[in-house]
C-alpha atoms as a PDB file:
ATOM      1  CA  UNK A   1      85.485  92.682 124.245  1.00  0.00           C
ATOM      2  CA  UNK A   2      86.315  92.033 120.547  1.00  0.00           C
ATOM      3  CA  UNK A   3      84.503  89.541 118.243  1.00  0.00           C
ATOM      4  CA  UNK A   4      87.045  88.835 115.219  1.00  0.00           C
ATOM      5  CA  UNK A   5      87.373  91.899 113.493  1.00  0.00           C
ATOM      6  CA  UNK A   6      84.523  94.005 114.960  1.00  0.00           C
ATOM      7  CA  UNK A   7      84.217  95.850 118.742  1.00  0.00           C
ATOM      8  CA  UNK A   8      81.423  95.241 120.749  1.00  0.00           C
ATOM      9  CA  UNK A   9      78.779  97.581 120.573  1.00  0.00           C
ATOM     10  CA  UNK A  10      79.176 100.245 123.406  1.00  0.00           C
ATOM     11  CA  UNK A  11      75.742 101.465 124.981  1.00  0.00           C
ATOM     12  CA  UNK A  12      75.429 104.704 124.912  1.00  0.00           C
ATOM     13  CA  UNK A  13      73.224 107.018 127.762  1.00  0.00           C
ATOM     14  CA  UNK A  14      70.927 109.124 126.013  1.00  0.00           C
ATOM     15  CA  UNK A  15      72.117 107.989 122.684  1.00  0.00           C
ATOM     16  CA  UNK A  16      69.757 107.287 119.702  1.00  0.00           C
ATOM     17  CA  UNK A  17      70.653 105.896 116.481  1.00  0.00           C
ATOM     18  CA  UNK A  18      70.808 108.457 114.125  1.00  0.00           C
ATOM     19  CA  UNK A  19      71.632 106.730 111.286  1.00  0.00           C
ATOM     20  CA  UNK A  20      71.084 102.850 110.508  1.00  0.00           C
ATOM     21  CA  UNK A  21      72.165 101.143 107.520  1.00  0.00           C
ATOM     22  CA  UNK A  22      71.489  97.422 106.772  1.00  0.00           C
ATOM     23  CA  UNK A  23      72.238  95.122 104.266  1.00  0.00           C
ATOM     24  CA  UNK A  24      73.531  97.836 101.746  1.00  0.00           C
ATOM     25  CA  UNK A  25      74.985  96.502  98.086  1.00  0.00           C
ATOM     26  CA  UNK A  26      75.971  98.047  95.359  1.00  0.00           C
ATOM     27  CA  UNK A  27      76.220  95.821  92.189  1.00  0.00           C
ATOM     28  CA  UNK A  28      77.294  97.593  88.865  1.00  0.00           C
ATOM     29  CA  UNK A  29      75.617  96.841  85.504  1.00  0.00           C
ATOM     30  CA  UNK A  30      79.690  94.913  84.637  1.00  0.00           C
ATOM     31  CA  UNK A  31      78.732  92.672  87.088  1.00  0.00           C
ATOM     32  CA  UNK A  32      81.614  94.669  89.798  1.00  0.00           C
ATOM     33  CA  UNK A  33      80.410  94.059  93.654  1.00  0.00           C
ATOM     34  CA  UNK A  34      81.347  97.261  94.698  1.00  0.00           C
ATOM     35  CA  UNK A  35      79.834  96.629  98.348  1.00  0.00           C
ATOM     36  CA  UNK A  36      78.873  94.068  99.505  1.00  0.00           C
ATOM     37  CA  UNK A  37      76.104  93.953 102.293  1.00  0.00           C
ATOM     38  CA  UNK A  38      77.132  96.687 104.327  1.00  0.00           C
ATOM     39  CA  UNK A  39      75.317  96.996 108.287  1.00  0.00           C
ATOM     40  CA  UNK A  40      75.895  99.491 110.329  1.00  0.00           C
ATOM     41  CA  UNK A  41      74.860 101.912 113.562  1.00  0.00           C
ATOM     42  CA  UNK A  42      76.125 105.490 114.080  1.00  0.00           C
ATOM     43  CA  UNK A  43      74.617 107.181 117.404  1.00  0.00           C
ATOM     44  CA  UNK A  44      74.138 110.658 117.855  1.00  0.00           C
ATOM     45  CA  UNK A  45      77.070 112.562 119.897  1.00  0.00           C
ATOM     46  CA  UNK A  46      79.603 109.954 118.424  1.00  0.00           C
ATOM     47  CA  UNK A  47      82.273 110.311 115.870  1.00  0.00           C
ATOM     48  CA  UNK A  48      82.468 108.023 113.152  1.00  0.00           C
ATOM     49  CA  UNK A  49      85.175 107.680 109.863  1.00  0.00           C
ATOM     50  CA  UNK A  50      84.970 105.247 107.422  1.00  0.00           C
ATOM     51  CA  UNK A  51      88.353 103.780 106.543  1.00  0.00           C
ATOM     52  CA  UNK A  52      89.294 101.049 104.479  1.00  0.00           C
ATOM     53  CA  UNK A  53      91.798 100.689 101.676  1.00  0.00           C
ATOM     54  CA  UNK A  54      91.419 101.716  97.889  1.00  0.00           C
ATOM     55  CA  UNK A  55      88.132  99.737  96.178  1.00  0.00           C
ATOM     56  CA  UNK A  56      87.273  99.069  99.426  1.00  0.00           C
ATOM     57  CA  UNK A  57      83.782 100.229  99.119  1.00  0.00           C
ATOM     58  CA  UNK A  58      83.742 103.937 100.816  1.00  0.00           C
ATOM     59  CA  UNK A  59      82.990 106.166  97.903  1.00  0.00           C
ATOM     60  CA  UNK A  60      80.722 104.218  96.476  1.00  0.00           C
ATOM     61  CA  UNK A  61      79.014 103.999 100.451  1.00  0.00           C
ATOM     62  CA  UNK A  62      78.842 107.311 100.356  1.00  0.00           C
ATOM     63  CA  UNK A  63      77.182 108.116  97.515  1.00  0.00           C
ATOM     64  CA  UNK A  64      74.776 105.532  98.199  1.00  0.00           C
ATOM     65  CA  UNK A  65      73.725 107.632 101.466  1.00  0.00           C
ATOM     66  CA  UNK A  66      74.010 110.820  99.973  1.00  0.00           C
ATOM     67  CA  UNK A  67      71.923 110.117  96.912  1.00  0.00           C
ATOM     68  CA  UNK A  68      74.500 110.120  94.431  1.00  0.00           C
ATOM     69  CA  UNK A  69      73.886 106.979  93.021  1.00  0.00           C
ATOM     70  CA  UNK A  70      71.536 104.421  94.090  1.00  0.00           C
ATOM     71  CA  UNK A  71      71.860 101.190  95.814  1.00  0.00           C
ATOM     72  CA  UNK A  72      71.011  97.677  94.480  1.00  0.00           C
ATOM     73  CA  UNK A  73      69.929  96.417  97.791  1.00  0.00           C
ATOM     74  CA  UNK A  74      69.155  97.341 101.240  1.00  0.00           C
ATOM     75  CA  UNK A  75      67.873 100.141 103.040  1.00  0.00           C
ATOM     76  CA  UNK A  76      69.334 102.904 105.503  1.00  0.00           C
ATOM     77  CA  UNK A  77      67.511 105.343 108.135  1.00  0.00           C
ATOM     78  CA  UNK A  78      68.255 108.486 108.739  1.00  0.00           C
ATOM     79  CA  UNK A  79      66.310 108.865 112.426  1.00  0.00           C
ATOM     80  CA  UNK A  80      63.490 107.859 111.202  1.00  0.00           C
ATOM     81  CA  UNK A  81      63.364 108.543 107.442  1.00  0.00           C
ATOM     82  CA  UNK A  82      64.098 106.167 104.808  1.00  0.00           C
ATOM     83  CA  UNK A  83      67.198 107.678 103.186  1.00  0.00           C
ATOM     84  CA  UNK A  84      66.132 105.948  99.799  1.00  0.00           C
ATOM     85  CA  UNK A  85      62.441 106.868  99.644  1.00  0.00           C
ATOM     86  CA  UNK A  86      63.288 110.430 100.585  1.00  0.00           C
ATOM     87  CA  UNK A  87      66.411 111.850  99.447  1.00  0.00           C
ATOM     88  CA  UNK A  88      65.096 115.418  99.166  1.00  0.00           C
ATOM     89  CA  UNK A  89      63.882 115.501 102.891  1.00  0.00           C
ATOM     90  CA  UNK A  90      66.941 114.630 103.766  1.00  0.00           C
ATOM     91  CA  UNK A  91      69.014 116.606 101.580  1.00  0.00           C
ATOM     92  CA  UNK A  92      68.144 119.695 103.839  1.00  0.00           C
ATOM     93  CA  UNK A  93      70.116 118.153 106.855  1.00  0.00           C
ATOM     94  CA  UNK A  94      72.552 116.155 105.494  1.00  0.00           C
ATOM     95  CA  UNK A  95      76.297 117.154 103.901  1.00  0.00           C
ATOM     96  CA  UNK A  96      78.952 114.930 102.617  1.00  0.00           C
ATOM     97  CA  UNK A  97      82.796 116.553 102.781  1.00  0.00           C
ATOM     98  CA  UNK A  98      84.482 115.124  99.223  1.00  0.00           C
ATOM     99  CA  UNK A  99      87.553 113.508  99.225  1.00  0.00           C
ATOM    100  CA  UNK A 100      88.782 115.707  96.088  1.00  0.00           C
ATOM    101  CA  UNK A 101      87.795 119.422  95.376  1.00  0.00           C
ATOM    102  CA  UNK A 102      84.997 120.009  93.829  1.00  0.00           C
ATOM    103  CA  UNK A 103      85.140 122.766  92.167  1.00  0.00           C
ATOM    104  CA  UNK A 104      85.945 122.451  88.446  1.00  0.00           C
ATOM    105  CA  UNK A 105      87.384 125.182  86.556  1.00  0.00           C
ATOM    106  CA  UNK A 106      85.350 125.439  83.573  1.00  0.00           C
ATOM    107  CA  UNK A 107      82.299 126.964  85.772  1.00  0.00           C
ATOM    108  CA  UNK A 108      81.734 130.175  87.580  1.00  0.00           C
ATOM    109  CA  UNK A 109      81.432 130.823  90.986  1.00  0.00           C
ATOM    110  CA  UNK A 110      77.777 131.236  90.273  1.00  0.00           C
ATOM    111  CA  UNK A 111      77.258 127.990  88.557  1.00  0.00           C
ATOM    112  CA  UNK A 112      78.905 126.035  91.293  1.00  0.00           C
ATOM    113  CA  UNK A 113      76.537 128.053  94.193  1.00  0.00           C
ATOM    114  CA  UNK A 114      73.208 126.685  91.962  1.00  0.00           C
ATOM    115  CA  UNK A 115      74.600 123.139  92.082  1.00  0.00           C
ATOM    116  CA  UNK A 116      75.095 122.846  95.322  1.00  0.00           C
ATOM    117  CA  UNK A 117      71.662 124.572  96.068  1.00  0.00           C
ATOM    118  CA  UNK A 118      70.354 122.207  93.755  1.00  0.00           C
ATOM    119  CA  UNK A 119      72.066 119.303  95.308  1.00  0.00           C
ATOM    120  CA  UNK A 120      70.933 120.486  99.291  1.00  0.00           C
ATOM    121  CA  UNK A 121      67.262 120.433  98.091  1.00  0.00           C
ATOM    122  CA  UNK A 122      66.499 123.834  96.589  1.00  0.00           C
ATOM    123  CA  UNK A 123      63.303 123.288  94.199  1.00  0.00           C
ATOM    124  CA  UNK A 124      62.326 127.021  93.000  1.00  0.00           C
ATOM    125  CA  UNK A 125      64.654 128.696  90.447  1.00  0.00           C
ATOM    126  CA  UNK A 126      63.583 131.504  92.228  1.00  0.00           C
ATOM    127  CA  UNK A 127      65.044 130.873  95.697  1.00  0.00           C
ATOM    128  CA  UNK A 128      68.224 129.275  94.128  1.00  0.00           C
ATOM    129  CA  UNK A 129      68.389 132.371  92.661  1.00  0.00           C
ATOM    130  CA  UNK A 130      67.632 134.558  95.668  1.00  0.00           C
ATOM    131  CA  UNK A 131      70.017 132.375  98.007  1.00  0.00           C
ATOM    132  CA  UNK A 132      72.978 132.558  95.496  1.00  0.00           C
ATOM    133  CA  UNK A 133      72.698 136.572  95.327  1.00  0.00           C
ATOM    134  CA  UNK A 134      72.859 136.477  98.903  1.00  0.00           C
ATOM    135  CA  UNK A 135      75.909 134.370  99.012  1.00  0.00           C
ATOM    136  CA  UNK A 136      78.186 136.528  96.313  1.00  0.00           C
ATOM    137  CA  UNK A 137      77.138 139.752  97.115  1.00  0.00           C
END
């Protein structure tokens, strides 16, 4: 049964919501609405894509979730873990696949490997350091 522009919620057997988001805005220091007050409910075993055309809001959804940039209101869960008050918690589990490539030319292969590290949650310079060795050689 549709309501306007949104599906009915299917229940889901031996579903749980994995990740929650509610209320989620991004406001820009221009003034820009980027999103605007976004609520949502993915379930575990389902697939979900986020579509929508250009300036819709994705990106900048995205990196909201992923810790990229923060959000100017709202919250989102992440089972039960605030996404916002504990980014590097969640960093361990969670991966976002770019749009673009990500790999920029003016670093090495060995730069790139201790960003990412850095990005998934590695603290120690030590076990970045240990974990890229063990991924070039």
């Amino acid at each position: 049964m549709k309501r306007g522009n949104f599906e009915a919620e299917n229940i889901v057997v031996n579903a749980y919501e994995a990740l929650k988001i509610r209320g989620l805005k991004k406001r820009y220091a221009s003034g820009k609405l980027a999103v605007d007050g976004v609520s949502m409910t993915m379930y575990s075993g389902q697939i979900f894509a986020l579509l929508g055309h250009n300036g819709a809001g994705k990106t900048t959804t995205i990196g909201m979730l992923t810790g990229l940039m923060e959000p100017s209101e709202g919250y989102a869960t992440l089972g039960t873990t605030n996404i916002f008050e504990d980014m590097s918690e969640l960093r361990e589990n969670l991966g976002v696949c770019p749009q673009h490539n990500v790999l920029y030319g003016h670093l090495t292969v060995r730069e790139h490997l201790e960003i990412f590290a850095s990005l998934k949650g590695v603290k120690s310079s030590d076990e970045i350091r240990r974990r890229v060795d063990r991924m070039i050689y």
